[in-house]
PDB file of N, CA and C in Angstrom:
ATOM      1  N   UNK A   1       7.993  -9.955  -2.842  1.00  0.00           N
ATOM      2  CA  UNK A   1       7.867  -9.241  -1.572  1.00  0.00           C
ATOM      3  C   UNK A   1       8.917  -8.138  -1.526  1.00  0.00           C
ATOM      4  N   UNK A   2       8.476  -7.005  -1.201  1.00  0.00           N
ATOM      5  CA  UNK A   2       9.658  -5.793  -0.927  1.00  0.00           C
ATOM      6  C   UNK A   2      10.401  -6.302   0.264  1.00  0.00           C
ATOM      7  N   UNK A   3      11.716  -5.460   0.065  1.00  0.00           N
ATOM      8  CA  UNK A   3      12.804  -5.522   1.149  1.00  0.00           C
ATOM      9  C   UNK A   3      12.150  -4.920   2.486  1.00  0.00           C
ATOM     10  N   UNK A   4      11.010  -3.843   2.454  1.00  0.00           N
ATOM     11  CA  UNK A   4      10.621  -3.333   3.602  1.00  0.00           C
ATOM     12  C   UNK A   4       9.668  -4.653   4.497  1.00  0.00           C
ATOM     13  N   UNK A   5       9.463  -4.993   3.642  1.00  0.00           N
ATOM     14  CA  UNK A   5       8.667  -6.740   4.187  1.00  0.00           C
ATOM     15  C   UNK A   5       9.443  -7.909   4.540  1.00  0.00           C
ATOM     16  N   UNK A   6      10.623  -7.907   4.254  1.00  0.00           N
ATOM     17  CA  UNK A   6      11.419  -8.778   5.033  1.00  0.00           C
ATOM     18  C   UNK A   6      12.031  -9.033   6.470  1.00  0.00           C
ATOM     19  N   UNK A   7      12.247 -10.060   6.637  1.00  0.00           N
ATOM     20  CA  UNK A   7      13.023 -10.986   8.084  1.00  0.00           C
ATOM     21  C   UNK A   7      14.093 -10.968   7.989  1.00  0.00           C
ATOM     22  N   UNK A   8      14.823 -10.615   8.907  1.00  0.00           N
ATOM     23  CA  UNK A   8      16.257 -10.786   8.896  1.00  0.00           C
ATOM     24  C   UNK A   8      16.891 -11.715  10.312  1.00  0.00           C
ATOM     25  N   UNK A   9      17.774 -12.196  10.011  1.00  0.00           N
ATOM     26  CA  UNK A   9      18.177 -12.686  11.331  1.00  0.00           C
ATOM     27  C   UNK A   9      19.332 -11.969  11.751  1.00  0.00           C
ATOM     28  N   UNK A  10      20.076 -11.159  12.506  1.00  0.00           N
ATOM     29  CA  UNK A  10      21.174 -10.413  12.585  1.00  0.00           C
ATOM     30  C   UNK A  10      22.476 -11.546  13.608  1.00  0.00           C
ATOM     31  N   UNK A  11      23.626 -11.645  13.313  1.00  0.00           N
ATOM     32  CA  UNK A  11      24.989 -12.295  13.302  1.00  0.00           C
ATOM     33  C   UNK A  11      25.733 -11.494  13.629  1.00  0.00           C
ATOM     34  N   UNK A  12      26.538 -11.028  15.021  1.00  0.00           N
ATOM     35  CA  UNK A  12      27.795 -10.524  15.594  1.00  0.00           C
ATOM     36  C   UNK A  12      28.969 -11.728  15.813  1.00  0.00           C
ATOM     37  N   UNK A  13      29.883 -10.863  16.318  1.00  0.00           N
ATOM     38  CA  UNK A  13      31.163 -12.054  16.581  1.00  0.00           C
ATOM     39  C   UNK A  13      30.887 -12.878  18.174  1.00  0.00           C
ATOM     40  N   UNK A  14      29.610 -12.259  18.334  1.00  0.00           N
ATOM     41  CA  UNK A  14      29.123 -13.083  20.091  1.00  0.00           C
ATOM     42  C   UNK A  14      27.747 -14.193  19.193  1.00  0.00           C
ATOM     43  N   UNK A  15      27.535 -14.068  17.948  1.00  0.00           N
ATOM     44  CA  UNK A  15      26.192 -15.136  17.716  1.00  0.00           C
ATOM     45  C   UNK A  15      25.081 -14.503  17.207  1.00  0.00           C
ATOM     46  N   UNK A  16      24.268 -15.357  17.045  1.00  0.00           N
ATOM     47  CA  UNK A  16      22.731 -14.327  16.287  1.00  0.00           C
ATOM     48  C   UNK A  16      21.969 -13.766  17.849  1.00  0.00           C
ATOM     49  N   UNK A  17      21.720 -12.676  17.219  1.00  0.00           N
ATOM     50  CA  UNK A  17      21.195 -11.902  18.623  1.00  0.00           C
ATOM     51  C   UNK A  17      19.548 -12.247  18.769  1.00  0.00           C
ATOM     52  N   UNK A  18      19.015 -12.669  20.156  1.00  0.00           N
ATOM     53  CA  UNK A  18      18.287 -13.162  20.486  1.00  0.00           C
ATOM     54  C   UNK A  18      17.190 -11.955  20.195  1.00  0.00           C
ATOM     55  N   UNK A  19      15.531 -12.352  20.271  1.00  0.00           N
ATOM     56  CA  UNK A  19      14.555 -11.853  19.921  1.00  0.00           C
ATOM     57  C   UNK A  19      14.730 -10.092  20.914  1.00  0.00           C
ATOM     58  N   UNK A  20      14.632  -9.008  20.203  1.00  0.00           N
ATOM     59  CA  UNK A  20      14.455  -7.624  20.981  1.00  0.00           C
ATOM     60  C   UNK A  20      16.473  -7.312  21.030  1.00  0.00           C
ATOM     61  N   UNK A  21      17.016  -8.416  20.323  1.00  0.00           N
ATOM     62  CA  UNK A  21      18.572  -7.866  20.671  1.00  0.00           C
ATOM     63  C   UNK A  21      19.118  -8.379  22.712  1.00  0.00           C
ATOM     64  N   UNK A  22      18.278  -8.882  23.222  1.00  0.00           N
ATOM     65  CA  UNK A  22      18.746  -9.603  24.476  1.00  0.00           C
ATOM     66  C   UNK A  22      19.433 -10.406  24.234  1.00  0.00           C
ATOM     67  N   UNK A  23      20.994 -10.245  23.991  1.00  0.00           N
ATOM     68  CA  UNK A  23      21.675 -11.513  24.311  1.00  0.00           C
ATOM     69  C   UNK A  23      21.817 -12.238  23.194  1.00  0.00           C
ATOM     70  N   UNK A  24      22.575 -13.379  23.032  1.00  0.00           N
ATOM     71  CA  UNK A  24      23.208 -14.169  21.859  1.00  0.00           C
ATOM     72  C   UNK A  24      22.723 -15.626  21.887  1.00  0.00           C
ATOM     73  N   UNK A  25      22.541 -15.972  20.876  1.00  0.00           N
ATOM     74  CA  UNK A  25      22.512 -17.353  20.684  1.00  0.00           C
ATOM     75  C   UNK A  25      23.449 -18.507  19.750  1.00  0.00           C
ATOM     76  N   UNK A  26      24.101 -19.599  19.496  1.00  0.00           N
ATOM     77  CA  UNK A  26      24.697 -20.015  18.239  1.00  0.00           C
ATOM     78  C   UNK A  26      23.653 -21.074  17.542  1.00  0.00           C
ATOM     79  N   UNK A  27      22.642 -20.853  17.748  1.00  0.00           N
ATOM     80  CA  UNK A  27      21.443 -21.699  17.313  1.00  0.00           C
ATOM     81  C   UNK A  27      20.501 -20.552  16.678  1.00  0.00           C
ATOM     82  N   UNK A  28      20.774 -21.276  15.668  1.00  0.00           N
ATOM     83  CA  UNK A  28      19.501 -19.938  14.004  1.00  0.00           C
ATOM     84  C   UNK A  28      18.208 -19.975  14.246  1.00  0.00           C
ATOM     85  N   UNK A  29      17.767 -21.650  15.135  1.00  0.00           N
ATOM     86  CA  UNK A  29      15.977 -21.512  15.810  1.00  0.00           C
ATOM     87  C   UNK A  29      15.916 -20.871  16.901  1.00  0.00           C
ATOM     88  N   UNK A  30      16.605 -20.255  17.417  1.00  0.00           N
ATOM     89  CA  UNK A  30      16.566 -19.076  18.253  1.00  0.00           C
ATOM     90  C   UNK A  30      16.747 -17.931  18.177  1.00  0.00           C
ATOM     91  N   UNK A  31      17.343 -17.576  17.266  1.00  0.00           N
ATOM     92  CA  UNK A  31      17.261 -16.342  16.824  1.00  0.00           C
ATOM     93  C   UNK A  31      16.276 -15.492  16.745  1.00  0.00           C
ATOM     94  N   UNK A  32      16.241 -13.950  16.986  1.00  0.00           N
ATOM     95  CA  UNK A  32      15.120 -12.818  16.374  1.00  0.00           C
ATOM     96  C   UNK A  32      15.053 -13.166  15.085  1.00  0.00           C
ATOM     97  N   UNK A  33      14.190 -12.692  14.714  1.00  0.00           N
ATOM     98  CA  UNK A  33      13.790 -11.991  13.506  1.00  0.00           C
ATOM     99  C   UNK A  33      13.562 -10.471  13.635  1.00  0.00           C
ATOM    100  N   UNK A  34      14.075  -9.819  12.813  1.00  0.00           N
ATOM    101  CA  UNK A  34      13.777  -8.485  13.071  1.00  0.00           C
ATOM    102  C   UNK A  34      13.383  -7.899  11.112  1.00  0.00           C
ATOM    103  N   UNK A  35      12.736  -6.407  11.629  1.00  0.00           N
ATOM    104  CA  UNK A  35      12.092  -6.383  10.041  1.00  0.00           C
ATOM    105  C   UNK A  35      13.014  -5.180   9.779  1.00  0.00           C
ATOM    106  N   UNK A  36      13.248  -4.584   9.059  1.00  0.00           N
ATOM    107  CA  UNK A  36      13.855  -3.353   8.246  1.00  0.00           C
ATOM    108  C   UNK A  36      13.676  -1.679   9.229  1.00  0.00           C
ATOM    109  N   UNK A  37      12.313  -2.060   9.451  1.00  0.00           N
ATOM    110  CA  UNK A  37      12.020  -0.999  10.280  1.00  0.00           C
ATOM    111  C   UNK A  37      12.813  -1.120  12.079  1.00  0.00           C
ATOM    112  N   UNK A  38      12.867  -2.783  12.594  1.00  0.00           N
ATOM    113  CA  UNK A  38      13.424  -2.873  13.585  1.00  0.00           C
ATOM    114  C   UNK A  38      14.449  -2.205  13.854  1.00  0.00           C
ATOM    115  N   UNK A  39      15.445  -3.008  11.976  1.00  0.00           N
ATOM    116  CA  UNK A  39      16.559  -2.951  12.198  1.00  0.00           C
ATOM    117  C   UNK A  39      17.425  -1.206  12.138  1.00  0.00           C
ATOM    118  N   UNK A  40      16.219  -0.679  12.062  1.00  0.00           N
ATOM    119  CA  UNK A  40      17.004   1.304  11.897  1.00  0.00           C
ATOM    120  C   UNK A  40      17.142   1.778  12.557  1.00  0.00           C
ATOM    121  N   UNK A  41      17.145   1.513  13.979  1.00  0.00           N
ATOM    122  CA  UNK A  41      17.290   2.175  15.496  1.00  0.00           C
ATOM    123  C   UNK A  41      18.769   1.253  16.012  1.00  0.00           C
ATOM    124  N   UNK A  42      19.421   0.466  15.621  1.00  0.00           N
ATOM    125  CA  UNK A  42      20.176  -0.647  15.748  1.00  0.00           C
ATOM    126  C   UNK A  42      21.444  -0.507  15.747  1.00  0.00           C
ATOM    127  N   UNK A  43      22.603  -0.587  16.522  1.00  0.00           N
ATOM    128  CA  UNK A  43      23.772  -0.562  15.760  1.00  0.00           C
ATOM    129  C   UNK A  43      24.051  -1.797  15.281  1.00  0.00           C
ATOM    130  N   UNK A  44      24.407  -2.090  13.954  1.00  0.00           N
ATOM    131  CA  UNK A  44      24.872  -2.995  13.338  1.00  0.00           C
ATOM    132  C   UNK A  44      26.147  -2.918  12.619  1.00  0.00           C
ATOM    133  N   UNK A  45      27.324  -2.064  13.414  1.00  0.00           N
ATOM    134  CA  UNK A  45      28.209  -2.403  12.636  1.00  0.00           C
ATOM    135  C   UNK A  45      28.811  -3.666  13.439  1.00  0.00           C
ATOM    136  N   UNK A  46      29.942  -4.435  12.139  1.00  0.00           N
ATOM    137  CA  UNK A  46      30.288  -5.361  12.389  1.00  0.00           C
ATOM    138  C   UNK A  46      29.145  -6.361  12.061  1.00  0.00           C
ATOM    139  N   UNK A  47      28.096  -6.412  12.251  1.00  0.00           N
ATOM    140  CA  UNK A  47      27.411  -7.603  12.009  1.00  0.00           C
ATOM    141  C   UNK A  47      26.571  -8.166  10.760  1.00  0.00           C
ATOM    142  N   UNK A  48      26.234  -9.212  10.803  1.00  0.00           N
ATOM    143  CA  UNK A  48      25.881  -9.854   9.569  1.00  0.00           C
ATOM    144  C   UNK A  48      24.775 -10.138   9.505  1.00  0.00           C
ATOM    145  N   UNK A  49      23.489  -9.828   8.290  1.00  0.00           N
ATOM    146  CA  UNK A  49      22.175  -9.886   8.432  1.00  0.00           C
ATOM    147  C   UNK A  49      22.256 -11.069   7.447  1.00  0.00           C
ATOM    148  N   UNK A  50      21.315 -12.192   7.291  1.00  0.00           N
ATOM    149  CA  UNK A  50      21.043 -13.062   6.639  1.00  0.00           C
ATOM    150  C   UNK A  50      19.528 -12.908   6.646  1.00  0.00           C
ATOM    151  N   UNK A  51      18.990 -12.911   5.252  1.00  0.00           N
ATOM    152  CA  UNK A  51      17.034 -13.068   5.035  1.00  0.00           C
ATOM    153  C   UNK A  51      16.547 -14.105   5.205  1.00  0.00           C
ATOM    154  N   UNK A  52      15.792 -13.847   6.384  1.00  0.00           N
ATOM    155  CA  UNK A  52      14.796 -15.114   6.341  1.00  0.00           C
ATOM    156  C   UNK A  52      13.902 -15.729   5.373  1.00  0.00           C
ATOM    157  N   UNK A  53      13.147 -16.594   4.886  1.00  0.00           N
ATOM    158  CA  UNK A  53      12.358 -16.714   3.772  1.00  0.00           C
ATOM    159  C   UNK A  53      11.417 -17.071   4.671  1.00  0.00           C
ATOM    160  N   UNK A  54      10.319 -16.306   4.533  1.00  0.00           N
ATOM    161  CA  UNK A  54       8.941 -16.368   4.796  1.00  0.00           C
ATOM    162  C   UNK A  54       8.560 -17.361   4.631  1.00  0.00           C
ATOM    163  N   UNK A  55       8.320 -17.140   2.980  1.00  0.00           N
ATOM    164  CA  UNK A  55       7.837 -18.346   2.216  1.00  0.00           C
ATOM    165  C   UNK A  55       8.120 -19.647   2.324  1.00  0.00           C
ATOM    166  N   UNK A  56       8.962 -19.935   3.100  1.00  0.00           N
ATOM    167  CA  UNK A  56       9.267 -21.692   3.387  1.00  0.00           C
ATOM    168  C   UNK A  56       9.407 -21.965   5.115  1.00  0.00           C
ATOM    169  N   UNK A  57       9.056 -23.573   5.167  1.00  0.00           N
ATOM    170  CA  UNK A  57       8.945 -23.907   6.644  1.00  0.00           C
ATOM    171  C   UNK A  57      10.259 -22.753   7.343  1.00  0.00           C
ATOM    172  N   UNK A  58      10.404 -23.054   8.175  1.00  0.00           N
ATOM    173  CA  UNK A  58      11.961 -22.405   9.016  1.00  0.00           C
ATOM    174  C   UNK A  58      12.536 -24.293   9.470  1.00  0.00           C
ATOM    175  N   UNK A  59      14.014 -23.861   8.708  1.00  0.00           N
ATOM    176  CA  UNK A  59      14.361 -25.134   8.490  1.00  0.00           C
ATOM    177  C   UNK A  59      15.999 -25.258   8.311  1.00  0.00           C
ATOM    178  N   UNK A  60      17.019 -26.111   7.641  1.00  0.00           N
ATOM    179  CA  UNK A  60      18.207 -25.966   7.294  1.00  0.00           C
ATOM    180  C   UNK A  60      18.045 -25.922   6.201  1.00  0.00           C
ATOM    181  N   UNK A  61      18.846 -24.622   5.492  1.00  0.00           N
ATOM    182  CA  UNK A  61      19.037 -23.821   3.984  1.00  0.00           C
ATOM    183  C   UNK A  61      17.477 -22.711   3.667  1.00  0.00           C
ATOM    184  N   UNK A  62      16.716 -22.697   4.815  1.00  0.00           N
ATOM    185  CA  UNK A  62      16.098 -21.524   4.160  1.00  0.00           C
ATOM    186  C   UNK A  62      16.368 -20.333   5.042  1.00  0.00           C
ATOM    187  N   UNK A  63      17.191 -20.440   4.758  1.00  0.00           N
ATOM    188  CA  UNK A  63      18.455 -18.425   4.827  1.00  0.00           C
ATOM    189  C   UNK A  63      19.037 -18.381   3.592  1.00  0.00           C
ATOM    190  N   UNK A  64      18.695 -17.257   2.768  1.00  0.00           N
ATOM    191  CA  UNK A  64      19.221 -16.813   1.628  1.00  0.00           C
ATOM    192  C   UNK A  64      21.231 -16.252   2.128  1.00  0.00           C
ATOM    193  N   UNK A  65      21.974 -16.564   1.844  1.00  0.00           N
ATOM    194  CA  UNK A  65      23.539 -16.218   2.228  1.00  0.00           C
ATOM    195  C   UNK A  65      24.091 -17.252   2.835  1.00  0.00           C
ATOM    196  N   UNK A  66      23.706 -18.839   3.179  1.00  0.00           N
ATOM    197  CA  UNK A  66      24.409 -19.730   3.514  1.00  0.00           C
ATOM    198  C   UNK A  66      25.071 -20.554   2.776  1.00  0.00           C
TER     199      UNK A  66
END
């Protein structure tokens, strides 16, 4: 799968930012997902993107960077 086809979950020093960037969460099943294209209108400095894997349930360890 290309990088333009990927999920990301995005990570500030307030938590993973909730679906549309509303707000924070410290729970990863709440988190957005946002795609490449989301993420280019975005400020993201400071923060930390981790890839979602499509390809597997949504679960503990399928984030590629944990």
């Amino acid at each position: 799968k290309s990088a333009s086809g990927s999920v990301y979950l995005i990570k500030s020093d307030k938590g993973y930012w909730l679906p549309g960037g509303f707000g924070y969460t410290s729970n990863k099943a709440e988190a957005g997902r946002f795609s490449v294209a989301d993420m280019a209108s975005l400020n993201l400095d400071g923060c930390t993107l981790s890839l979602f894997r499509e390809d597997k349930p949504f679960g503990p360890g399928k984030f590629l960077g944990d």
